[in-house]
PDB file of N, CA and C in Angstrom:
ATOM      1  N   UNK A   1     162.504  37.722  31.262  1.00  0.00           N
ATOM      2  CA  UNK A   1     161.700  36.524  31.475  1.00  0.00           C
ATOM      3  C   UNK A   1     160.374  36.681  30.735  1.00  0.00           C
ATOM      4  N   UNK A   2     160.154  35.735  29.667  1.00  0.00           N
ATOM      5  CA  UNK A   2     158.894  35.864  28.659  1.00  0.00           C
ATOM      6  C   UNK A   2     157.416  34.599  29.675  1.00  0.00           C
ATOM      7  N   UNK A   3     157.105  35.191  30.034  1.00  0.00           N
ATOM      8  CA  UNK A   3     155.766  34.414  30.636  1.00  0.00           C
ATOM      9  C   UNK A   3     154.648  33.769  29.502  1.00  0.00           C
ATOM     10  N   UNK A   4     154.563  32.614  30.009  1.00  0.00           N
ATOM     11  CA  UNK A   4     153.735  31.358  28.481  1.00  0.00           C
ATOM     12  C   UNK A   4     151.904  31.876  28.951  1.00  0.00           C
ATOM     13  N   UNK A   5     151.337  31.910  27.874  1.00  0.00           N
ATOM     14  CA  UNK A   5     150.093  31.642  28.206  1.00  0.00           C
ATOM     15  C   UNK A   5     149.524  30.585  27.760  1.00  0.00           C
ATOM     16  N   UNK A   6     148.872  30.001  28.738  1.00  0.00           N
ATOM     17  CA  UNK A   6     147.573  28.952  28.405  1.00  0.00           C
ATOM     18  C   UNK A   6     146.579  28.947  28.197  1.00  0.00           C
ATOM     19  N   UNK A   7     146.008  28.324  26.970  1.00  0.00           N
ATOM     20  CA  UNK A   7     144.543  28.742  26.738  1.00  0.00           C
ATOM     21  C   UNK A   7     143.870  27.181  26.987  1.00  0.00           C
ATOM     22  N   UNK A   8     143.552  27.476  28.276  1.00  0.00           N
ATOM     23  CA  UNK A   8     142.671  26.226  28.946  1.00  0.00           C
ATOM     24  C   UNK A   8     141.318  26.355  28.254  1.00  0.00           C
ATOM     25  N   UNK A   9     140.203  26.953  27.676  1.00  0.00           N
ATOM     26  CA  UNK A   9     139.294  26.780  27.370  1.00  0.00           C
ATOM     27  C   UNK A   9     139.595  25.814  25.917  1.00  0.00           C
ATOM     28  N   UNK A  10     140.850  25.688  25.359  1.00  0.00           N
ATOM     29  CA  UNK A  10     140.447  25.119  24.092  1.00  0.00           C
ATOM     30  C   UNK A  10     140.555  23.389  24.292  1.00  0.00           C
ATOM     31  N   UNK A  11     141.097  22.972  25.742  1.00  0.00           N
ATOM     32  CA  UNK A  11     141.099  21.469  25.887  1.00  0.00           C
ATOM     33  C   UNK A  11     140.463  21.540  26.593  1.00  0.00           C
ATOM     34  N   UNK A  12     139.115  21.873  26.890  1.00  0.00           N
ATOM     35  CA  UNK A  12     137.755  21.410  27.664  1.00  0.00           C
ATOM     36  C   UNK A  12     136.768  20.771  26.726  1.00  0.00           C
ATOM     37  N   UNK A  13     136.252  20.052  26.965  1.00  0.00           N
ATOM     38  CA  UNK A  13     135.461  18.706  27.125  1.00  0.00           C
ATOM     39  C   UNK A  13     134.095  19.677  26.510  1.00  0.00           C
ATOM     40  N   UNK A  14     133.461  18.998  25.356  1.00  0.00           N
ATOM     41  CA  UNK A  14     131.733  19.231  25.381  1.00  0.00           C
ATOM     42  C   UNK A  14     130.856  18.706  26.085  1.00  0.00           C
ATOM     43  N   UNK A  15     130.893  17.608  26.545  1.00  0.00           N
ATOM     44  CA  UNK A  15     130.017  16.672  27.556  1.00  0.00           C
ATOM     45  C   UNK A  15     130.636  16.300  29.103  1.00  0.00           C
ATOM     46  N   UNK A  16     130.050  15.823  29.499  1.00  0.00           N
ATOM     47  CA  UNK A  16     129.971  15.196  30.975  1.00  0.00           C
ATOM     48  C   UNK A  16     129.311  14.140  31.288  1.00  0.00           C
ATOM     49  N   UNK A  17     129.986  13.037  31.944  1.00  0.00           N
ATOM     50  CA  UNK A  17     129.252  12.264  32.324  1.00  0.00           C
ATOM     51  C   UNK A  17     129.615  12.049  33.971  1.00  0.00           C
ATOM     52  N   UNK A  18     128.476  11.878  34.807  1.00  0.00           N
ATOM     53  CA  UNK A  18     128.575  12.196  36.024  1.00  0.00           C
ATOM     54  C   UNK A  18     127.842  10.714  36.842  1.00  0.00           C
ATOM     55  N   UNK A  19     127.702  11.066  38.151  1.00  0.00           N
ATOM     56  CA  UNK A  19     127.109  10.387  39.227  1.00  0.00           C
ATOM     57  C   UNK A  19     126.478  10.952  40.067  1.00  0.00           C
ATOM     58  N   UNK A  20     125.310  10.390  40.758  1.00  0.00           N
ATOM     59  CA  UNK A  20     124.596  11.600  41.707  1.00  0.00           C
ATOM     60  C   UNK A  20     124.355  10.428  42.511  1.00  0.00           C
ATOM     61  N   UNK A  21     124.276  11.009  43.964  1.00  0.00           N
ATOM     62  CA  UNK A  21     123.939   9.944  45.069  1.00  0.00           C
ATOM     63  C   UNK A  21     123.221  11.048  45.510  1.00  0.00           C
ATOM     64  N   UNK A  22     122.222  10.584  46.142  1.00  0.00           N
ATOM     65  CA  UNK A  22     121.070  11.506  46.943  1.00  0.00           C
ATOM     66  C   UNK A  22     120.820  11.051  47.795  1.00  0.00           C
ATOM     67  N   UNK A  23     120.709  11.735  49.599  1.00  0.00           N
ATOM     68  CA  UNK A  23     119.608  11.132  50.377  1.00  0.00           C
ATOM     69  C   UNK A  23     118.727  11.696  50.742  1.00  0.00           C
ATOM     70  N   UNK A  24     117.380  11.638  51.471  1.00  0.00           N
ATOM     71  CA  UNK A  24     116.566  12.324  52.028  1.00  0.00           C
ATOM     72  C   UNK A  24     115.834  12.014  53.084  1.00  0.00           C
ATOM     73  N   UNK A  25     115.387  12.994  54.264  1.00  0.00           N
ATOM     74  CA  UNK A  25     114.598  12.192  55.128  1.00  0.00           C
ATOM     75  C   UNK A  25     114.245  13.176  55.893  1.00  0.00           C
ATOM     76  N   UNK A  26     112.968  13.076  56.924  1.00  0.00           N
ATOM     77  CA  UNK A  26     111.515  14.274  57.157  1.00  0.00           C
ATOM     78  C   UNK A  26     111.131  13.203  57.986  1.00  0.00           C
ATOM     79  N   UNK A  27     110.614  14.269  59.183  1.00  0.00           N
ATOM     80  CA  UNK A  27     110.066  14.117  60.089  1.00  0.00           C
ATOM     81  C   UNK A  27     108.732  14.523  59.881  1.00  0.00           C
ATOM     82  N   UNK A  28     107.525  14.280  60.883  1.00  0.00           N
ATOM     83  CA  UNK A  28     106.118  14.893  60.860  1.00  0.00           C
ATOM     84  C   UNK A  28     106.254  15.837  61.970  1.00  0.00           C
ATOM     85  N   UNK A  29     105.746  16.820  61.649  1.00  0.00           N
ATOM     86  CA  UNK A  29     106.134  17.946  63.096  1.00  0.00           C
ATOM     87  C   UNK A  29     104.644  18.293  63.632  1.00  0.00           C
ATOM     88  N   UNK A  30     103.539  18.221  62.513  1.00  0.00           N
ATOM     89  CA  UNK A  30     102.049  18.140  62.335  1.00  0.00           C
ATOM     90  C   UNK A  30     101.056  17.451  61.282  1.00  0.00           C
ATOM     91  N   UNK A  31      99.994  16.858  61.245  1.00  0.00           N
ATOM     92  CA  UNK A  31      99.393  16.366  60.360  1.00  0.00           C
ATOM     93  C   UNK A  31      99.863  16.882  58.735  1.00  0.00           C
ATOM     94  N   UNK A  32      99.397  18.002  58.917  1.00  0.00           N
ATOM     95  CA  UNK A  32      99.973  18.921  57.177  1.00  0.00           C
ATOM     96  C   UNK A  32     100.920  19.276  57.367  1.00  0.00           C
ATOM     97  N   UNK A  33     102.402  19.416  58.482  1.00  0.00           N
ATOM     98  CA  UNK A  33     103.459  20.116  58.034  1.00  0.00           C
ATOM     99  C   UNK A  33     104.889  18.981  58.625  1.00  0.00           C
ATOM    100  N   UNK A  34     105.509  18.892  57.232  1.00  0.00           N
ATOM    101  CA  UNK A  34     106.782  17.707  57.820  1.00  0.00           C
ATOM    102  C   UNK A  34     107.959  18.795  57.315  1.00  0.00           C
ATOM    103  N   UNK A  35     109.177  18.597  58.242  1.00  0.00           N
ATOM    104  CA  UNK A  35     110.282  18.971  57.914  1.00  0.00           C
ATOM    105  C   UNK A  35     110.824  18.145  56.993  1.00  0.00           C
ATOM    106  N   UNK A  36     111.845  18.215  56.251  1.00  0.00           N
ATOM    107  CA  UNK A  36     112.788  17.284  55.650  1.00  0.00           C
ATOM    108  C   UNK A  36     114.009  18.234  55.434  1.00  0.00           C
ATOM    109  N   UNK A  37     115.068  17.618  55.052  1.00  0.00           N
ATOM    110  CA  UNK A  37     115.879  17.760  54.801  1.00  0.00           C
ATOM    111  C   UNK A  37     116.952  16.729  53.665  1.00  0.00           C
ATOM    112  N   UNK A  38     117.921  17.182  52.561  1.00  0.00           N
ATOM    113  CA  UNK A  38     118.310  16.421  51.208  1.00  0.00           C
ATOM    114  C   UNK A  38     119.687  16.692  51.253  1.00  0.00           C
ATOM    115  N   UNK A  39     120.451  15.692  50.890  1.00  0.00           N
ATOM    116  CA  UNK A  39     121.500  15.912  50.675  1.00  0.00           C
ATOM    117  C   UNK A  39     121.891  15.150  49.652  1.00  0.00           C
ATOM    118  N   UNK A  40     123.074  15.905  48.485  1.00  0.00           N
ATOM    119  CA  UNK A  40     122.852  15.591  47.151  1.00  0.00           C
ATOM    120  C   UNK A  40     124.742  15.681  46.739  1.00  0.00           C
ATOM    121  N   UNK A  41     125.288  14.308  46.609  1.00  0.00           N
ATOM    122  CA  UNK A  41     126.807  14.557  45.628  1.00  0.00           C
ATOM    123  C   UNK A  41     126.484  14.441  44.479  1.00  0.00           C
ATOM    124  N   UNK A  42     127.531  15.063  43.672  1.00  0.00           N
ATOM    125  CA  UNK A  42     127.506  14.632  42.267  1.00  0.00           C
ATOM    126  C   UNK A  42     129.090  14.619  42.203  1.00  0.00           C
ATOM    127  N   UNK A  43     129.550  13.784  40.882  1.00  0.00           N
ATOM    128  CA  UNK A  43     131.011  13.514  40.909  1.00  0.00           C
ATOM    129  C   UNK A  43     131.297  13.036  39.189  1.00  0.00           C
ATOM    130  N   UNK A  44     131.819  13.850  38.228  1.00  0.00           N
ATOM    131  CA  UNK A  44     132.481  13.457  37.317  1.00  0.00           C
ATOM    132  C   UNK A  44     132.861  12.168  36.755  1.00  0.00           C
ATOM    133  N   UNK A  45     132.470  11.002  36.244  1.00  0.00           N
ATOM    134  CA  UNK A  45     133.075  10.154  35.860  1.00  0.00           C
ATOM    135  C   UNK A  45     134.414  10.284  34.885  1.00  0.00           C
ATOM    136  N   UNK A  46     134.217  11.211  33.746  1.00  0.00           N
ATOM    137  CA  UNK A  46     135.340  11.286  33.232  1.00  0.00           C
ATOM    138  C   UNK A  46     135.884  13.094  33.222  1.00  0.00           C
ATOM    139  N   UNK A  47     137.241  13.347  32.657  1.00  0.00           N
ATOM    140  CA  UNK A  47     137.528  14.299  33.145  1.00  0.00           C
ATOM    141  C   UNK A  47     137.571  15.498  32.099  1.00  0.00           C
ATOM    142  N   UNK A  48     137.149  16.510  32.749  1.00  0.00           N
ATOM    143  CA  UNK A  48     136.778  17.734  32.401  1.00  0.00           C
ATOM    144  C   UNK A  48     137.382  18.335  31.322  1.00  0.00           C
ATOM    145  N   UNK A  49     139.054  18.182  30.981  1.00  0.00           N
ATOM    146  CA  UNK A  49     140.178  18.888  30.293  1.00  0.00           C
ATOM    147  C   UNK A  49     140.861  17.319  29.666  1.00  0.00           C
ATOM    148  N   UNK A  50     141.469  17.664  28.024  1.00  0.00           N
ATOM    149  CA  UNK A  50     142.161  16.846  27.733  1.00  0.00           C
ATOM    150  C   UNK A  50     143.434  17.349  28.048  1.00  0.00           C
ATOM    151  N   UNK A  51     144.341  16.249  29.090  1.00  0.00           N
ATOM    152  CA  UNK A  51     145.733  16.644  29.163  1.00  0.00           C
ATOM    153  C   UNK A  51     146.461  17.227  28.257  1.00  0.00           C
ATOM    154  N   UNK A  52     147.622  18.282  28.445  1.00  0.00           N
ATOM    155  CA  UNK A  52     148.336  18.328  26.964  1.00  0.00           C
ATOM    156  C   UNK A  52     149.707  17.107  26.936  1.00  0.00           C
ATOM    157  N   UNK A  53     150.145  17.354  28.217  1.00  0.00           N
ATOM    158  CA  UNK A  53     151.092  15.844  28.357  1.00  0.00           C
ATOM    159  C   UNK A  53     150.975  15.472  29.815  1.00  0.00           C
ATOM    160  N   UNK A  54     151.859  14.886  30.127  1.00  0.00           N
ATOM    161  CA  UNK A  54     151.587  13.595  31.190  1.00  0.00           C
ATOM    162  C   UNK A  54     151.350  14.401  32.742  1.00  0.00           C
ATOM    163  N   UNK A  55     152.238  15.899  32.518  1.00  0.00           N
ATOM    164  CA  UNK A  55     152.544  16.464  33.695  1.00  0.00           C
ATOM    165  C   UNK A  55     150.966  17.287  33.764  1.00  0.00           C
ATOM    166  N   UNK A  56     150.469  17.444  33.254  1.00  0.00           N
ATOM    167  CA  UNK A  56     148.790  18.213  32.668  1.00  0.00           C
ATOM    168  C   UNK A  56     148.055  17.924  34.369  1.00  0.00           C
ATOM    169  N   UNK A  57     147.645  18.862  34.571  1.00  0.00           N
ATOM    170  CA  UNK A  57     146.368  17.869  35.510  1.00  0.00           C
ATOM    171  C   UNK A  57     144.970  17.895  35.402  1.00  0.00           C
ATOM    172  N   UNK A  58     144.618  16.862  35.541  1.00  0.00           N
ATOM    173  CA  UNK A  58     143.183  16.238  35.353  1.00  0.00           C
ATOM    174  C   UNK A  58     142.421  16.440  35.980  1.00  0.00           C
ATOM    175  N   UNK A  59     141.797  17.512  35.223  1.00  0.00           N
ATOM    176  CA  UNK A  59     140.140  18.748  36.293  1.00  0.00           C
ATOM    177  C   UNK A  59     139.381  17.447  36.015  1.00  0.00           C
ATOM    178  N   UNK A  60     138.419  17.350  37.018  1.00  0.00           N
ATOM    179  CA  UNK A  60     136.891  16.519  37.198  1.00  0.00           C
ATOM    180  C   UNK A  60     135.728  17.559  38.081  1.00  0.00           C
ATOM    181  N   UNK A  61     134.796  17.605  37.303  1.00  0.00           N
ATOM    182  CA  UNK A  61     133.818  18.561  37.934  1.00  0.00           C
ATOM    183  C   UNK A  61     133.225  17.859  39.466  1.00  0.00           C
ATOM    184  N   UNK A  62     133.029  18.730  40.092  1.00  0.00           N
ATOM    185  CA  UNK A  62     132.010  17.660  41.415  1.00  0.00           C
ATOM    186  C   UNK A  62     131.181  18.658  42.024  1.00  0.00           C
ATOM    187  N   UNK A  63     130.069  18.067  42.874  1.00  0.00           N
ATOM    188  CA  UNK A  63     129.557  19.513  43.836  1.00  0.00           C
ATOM    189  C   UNK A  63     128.696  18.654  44.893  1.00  0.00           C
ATOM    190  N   UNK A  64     128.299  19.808  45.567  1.00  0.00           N
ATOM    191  CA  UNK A  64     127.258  18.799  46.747  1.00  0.00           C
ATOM    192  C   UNK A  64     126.303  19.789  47.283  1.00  0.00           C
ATOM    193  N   UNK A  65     125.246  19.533  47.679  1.00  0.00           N
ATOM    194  CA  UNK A  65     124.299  20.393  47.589  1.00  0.00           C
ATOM    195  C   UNK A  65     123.235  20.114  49.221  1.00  0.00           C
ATOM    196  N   UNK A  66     123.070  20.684  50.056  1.00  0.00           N
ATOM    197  CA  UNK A  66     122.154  20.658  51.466  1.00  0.00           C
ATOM    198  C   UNK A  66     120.893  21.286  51.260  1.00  0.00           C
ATOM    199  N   UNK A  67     120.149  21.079  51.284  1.00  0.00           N
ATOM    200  CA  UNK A  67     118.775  21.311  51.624  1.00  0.00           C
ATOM    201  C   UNK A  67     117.787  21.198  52.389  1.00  0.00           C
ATOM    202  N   UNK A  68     117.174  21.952  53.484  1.00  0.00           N
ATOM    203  CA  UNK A  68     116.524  22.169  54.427  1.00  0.00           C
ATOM    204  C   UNK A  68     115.077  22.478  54.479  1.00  0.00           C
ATOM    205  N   UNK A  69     113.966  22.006  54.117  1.00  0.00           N
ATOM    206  CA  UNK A  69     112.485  22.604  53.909  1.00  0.00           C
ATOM    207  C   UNK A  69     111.937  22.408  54.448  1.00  0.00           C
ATOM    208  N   UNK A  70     110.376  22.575  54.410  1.00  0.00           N
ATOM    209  CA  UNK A  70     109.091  22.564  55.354  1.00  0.00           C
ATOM    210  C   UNK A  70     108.225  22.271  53.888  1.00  0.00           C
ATOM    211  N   UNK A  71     107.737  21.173  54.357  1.00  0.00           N
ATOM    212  CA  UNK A  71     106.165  20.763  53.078  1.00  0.00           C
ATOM    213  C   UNK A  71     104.964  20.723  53.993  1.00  0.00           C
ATOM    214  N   UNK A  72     103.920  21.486  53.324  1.00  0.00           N
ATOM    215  CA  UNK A  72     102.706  21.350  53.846  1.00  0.00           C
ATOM    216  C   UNK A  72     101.769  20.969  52.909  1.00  0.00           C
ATOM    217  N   UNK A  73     100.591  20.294  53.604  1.00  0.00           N
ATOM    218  CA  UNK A  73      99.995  19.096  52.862  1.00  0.00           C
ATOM    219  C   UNK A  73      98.722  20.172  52.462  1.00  0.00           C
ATOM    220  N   UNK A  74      98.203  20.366  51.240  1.00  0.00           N
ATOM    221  CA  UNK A  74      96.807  21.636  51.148  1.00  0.00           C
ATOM    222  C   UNK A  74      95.614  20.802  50.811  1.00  0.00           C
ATOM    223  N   UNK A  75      95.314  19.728  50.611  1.00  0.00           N
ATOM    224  CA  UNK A  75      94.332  18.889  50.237  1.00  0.00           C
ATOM    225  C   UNK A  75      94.642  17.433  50.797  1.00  0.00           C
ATOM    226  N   UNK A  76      93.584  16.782  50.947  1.00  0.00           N
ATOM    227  CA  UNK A  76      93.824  15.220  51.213  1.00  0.00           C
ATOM    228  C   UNK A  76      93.152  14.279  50.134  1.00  0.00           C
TER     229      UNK A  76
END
């Protein structure tokens, strides 16, 4: 049994075009110090790899990202 190799790096894509949705939102916990917290998708519009035929499957990059901080205010 002869095993095929694939060389996936040579049908990858130079560019990307994507989408980002973001939300955010913070409380006041003290005059100078607010919590917040962010939350961030991003999602591929088009796809990552050119198929080689129909059975190929179609990578799309995506990610998502949480964020948790403390801002404090040093001047007014």
């Amino acid at each position: 049994m002869v095993e095929q190799l694939y060389d996936a790096y040579s049908e990858i894509k130079n560019y990307d075009i994507a989408a980002l949705l973001s939300s955010e939102g913070g409380i006041k916990l003290k005059t100078e110090i607010r919590l917040f917290s962010s939350f961030t998708y991003q999602h591929s519009l088009i796809t990552a790899s050119a198929p080689q035929d129909e059975y190929s499957l179609e990578l799309t990059h995506y990610g998502m990202s949480l964020t948790i901080g403390i801002k404090y205010c040093i001047g007014k």
